[in-house]
C-alpha atoms as a PDB file:
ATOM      1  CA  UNK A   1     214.669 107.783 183.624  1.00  0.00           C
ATOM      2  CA  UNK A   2     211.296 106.654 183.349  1.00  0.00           C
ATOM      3  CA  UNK A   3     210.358 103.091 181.894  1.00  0.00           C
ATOM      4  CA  UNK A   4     207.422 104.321 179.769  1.00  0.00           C
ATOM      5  CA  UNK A   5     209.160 107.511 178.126  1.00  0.00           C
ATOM      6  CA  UNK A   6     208.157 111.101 179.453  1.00  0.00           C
ATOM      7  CA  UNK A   7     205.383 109.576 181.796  1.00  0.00           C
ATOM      8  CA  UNK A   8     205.667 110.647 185.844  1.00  0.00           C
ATOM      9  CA  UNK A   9     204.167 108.034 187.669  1.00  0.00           C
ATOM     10  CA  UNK A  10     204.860 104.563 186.173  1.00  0.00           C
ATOM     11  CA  UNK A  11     202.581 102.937 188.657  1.00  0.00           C
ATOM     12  CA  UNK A  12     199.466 105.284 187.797  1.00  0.00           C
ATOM     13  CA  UNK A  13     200.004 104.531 183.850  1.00  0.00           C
ATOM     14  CA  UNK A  14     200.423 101.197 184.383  1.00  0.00           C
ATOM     15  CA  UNK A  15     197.557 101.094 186.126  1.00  0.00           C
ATOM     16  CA  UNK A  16     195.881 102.971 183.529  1.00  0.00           C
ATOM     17  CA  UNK A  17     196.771 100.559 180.910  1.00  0.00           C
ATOM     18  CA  UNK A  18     195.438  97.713 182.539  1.00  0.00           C
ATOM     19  CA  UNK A  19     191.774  98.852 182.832  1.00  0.00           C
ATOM     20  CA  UNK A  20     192.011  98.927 178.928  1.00  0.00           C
ATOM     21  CA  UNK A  21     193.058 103.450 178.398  1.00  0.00           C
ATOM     22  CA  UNK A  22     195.549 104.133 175.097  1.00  0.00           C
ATOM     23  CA  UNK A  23     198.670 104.734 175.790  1.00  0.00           C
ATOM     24  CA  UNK A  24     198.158 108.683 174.878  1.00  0.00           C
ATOM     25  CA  UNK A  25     195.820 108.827 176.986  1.00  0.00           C
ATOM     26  CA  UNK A  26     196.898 107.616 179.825  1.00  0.00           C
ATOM     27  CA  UNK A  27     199.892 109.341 179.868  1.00  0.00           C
ATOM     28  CA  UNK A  28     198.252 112.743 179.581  1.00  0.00           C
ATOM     29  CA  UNK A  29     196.561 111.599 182.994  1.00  0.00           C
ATOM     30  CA  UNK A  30     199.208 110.836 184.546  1.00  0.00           C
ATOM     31  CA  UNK A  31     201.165 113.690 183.563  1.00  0.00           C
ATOM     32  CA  UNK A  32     198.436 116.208 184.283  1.00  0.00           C
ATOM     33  CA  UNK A  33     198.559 115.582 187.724  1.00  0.00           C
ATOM     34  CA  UNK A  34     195.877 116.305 190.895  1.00  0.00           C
ATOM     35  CA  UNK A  35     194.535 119.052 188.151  1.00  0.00           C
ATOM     36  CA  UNK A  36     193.758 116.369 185.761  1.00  0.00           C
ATOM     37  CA  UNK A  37     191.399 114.187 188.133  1.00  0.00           C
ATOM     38  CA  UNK A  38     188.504 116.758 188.397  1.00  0.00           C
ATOM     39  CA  UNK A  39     185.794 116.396 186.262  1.00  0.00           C
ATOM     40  CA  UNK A  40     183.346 119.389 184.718  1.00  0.00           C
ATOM     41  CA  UNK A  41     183.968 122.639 182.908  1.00  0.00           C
ATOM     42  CA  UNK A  42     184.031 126.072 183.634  1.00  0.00           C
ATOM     43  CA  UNK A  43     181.357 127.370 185.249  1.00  0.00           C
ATOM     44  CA  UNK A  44     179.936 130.648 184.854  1.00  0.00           C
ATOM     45  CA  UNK A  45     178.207 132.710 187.714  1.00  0.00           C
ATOM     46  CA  UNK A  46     175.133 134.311 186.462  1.00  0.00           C
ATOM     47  CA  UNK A  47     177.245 135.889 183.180  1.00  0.00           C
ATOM     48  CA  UNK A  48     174.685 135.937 180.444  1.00  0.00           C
END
């Protein structure tokens, strides 16, 4: 089992933690996965 609870990657929340992210937070980064990483919302094409 994981140290830090329902977290995935121990290694990317630790490494969260230590550049100063909440603990919520930075397990709903790690947990989100490649998905999580991108930046920007939808997007619409020409749709007025």
């Amino acid at each position: 089992m994981a140290k830090h609870g329902n977290v995935k990657s121990d290694k990317k929340y630790e490494a969260l933690r230590r550049k100063g992210m909440s603990k919520s937070r930075a397990a709903k980064i790690t947990n989100s996965g490649k998905k999580g990483s991108r930046k920007g919302g939808k997007h619409s094409h020409g749709k007025k």
